[in-house]
C-alpha atoms as a PDB file:
ATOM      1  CA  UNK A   1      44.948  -8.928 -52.142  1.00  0.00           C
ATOM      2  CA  UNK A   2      43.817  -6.735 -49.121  1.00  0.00           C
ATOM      3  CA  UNK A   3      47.345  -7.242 -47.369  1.00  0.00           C
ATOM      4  CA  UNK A   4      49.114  -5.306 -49.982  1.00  0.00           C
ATOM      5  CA  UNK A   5      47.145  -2.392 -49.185  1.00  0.00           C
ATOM      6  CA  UNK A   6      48.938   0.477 -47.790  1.00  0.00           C
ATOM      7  CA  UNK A   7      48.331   1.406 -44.429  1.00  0.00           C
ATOM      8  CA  UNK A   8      45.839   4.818 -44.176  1.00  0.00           C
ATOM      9  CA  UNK A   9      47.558   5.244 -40.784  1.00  0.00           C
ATOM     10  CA  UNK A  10      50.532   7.808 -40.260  1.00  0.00           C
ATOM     11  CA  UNK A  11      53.474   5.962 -39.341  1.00  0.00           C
ATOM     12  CA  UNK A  12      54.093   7.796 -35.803  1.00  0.00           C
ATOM     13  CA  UNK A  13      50.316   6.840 -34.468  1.00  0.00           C
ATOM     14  CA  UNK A  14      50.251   5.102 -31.184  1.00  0.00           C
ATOM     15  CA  UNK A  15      47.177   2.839 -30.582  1.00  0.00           C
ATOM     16  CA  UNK A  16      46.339   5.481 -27.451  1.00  0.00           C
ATOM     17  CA  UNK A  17      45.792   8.505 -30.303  1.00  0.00           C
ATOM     18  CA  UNK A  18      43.531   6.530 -32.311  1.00  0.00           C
ATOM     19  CA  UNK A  19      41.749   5.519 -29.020  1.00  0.00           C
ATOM     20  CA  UNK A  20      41.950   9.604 -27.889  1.00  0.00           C
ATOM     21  CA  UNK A  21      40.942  10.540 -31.773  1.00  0.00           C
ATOM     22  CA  UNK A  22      37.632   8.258 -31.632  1.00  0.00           C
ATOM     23  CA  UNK A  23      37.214  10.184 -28.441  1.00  0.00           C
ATOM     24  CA  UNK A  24      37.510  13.574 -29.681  1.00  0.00           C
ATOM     25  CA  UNK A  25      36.085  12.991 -32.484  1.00  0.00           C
ATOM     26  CA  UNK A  26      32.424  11.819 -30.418  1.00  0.00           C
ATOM     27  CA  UNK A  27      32.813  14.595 -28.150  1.00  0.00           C
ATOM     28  CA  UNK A  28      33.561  12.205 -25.105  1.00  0.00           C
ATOM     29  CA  UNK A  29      35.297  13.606 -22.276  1.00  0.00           C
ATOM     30  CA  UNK A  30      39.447  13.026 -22.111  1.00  0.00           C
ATOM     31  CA  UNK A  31      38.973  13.207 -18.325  1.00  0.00           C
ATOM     32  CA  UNK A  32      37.087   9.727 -17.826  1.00  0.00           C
ATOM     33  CA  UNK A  33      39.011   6.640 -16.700  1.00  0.00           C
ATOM     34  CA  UNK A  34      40.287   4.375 -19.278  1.00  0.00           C
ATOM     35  CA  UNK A  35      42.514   0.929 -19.091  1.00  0.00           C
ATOM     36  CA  UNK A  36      44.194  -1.092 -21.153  1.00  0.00           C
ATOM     37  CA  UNK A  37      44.915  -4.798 -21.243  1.00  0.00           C
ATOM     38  CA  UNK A  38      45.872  -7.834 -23.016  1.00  0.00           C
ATOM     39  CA  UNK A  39      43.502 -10.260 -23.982  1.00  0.00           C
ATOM     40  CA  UNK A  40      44.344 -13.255 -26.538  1.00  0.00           C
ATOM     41  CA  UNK A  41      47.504 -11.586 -27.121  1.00  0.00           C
ATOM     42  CA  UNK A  42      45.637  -8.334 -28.269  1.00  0.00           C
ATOM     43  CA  UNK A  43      45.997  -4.697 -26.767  1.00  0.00           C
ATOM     44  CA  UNK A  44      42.680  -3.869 -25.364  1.00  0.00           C
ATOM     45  CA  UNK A  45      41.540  -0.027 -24.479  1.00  0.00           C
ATOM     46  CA  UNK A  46      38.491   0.283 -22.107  1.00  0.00           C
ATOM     47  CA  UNK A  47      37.301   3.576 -21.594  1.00  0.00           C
ATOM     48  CA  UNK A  48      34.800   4.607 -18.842  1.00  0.00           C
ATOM     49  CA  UNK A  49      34.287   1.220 -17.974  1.00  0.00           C
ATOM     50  CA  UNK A  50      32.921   0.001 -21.043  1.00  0.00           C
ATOM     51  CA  UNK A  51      31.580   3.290 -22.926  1.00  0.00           C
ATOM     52  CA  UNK A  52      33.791   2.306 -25.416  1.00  0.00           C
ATOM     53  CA  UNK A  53      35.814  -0.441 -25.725  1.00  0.00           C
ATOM     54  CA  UNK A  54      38.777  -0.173 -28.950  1.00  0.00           C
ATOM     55  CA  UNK A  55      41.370  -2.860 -30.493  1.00  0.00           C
ATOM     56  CA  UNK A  56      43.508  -1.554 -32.934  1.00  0.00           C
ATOM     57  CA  UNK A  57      45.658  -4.709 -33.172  1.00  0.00           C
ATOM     58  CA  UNK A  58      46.020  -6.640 -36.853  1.00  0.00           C
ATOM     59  CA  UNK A  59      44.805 -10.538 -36.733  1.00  0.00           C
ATOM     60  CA  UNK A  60      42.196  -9.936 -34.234  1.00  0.00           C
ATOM     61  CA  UNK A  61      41.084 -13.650 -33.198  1.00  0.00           C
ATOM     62  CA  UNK A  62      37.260 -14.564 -32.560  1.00  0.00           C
ATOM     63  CA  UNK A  63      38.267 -15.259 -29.062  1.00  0.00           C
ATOM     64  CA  UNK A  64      38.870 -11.535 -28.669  1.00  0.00           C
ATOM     65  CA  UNK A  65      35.670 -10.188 -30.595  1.00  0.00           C
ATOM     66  CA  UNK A  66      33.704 -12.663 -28.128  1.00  0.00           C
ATOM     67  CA  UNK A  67      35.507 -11.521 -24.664  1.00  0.00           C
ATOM     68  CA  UNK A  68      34.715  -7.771 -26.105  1.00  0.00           C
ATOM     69  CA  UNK A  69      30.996  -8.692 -26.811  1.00  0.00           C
ATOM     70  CA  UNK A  70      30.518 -10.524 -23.526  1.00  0.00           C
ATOM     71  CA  UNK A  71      31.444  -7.053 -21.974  1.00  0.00           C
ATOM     72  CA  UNK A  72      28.571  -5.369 -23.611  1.00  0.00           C
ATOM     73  CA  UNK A  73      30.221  -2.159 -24.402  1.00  0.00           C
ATOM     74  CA  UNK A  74      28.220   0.993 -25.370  1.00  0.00           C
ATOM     75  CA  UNK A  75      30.752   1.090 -28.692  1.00  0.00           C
ATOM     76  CA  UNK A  76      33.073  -0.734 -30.250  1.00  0.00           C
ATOM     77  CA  UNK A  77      36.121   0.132 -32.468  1.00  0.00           C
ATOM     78  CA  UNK A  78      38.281  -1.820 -34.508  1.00  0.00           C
ATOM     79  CA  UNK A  79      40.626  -0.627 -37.251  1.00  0.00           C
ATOM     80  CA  UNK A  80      39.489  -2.226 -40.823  1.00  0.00           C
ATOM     81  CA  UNK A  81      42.960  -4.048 -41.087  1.00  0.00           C
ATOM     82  CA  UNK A  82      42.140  -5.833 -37.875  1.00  0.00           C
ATOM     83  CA  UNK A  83      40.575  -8.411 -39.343  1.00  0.00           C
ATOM     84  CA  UNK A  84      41.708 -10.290 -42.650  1.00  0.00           C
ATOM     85  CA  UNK A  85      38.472 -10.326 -45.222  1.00  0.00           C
ATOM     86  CA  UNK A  86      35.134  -8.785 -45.329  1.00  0.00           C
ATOM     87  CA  UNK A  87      33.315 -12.507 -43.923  1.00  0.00           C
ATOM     88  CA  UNK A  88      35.474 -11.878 -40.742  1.00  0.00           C
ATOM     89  CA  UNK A  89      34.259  -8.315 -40.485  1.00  0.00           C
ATOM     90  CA  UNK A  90      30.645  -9.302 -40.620  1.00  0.00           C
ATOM     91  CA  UNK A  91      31.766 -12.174 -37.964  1.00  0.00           C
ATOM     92  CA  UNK A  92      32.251  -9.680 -35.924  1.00  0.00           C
ATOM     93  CA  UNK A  93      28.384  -8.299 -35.920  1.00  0.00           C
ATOM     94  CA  UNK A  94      27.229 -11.182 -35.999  1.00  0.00           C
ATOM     95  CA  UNK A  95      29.123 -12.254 -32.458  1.00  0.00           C
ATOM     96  CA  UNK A  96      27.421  -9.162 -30.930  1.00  0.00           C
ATOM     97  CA  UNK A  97      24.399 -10.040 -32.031  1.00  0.00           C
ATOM     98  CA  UNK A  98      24.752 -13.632 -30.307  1.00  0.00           C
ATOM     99  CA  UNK A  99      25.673 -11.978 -26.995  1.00  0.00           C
ATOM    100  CA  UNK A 100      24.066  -9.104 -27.056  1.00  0.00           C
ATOM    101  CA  UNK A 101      20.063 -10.185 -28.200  1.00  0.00           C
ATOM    102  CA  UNK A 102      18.230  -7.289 -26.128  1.00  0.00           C
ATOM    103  CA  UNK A 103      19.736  -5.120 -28.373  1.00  0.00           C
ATOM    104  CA  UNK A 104      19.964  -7.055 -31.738  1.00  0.00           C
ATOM    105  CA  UNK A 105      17.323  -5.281 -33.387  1.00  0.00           C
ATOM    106  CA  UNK A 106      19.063  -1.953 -32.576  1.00  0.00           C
ATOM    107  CA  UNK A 107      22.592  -3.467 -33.099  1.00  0.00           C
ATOM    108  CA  UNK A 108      23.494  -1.365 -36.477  1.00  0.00           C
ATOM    109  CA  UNK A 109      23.288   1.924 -34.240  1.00  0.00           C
ATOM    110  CA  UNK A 110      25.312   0.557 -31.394  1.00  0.00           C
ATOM    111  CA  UNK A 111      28.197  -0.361 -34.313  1.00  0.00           C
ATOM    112  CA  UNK A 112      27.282   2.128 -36.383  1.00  0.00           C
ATOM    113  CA  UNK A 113      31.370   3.145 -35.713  1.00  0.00           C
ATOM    114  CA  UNK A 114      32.010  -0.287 -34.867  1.00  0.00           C
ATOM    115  CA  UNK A 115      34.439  -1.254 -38.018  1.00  0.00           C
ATOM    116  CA  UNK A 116      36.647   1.837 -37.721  1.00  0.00           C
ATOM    117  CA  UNK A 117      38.011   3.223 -41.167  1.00  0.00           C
ATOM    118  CA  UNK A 118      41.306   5.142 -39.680  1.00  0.00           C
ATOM    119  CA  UNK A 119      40.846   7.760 -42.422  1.00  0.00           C
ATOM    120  CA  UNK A 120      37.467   9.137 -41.210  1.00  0.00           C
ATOM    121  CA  UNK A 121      39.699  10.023 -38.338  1.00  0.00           C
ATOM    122  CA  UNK A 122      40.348  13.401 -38.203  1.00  0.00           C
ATOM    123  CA  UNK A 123      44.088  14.344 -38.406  1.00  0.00           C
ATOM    124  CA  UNK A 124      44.776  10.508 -38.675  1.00  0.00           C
ATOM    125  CA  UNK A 125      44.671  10.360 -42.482  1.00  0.00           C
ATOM    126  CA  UNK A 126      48.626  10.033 -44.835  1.00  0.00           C
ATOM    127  CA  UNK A 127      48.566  13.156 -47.113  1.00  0.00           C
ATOM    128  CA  UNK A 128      48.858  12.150 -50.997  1.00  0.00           C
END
């Protein structure tokens, strides 16, 4: 049912503006280093060694959430449609929670943006 969703994401977006519109959007400076790399298959953004830490990729494996975790990033973003059903989505928490316990009791603030919805994006949103 999900699948047949339209996409919320202008056709002409690159993974690197949603990565600079998350950015923008938290006031973090453009000028701080940032990487990308494959992992599992998936294109993954570092920014500022591990500040933030984005996968915009559909299908994203567990393997992937985990190596992400393990890193301990200060955020994490993911586009809703990166994962298939709402269960996966709350996988996802729940991984950071297993590698992350120090913070597990403040985990909801550190992914407070975790699960990114592309349309609270500013200047990301389809016009009706």
């Amino acid at each position: 049912m999900l699948a047949g969703l339209e996409s919320n994401i202008k056709d002409d977006r690159t993974d690197l503006d949603l990565l600079f519109g998350c950015l923008i959007d938290w006031g973090l400076p453009l000028s701080l280093p940032y990487k990308s790399e494959k992992i599992g298959g998936c294109t993954v953004h570092t920014y500022n060694d591990g500040d933030l830490i984005a996968c915009f990729d559909a299908n994203i494996p567990e393997s992937v959430v985990k190596e992400i975790a393990q890193r301990k990033p200060l955020r994490a973003v993911f586009r809703d449609s990166g994962f298939a059903s709402s269960p996966e989505k709350i996988n996802v928490f729940e991984i950071f929670k297993l590698y992350m316990p120090e913070d597990a009791g403040d985990i909801s603030k550190r992914f407070g943006n975790m699960i990114l919805n592309i349309q609270k994006e500013l200047g990301l949103q389809k016009k009706n």
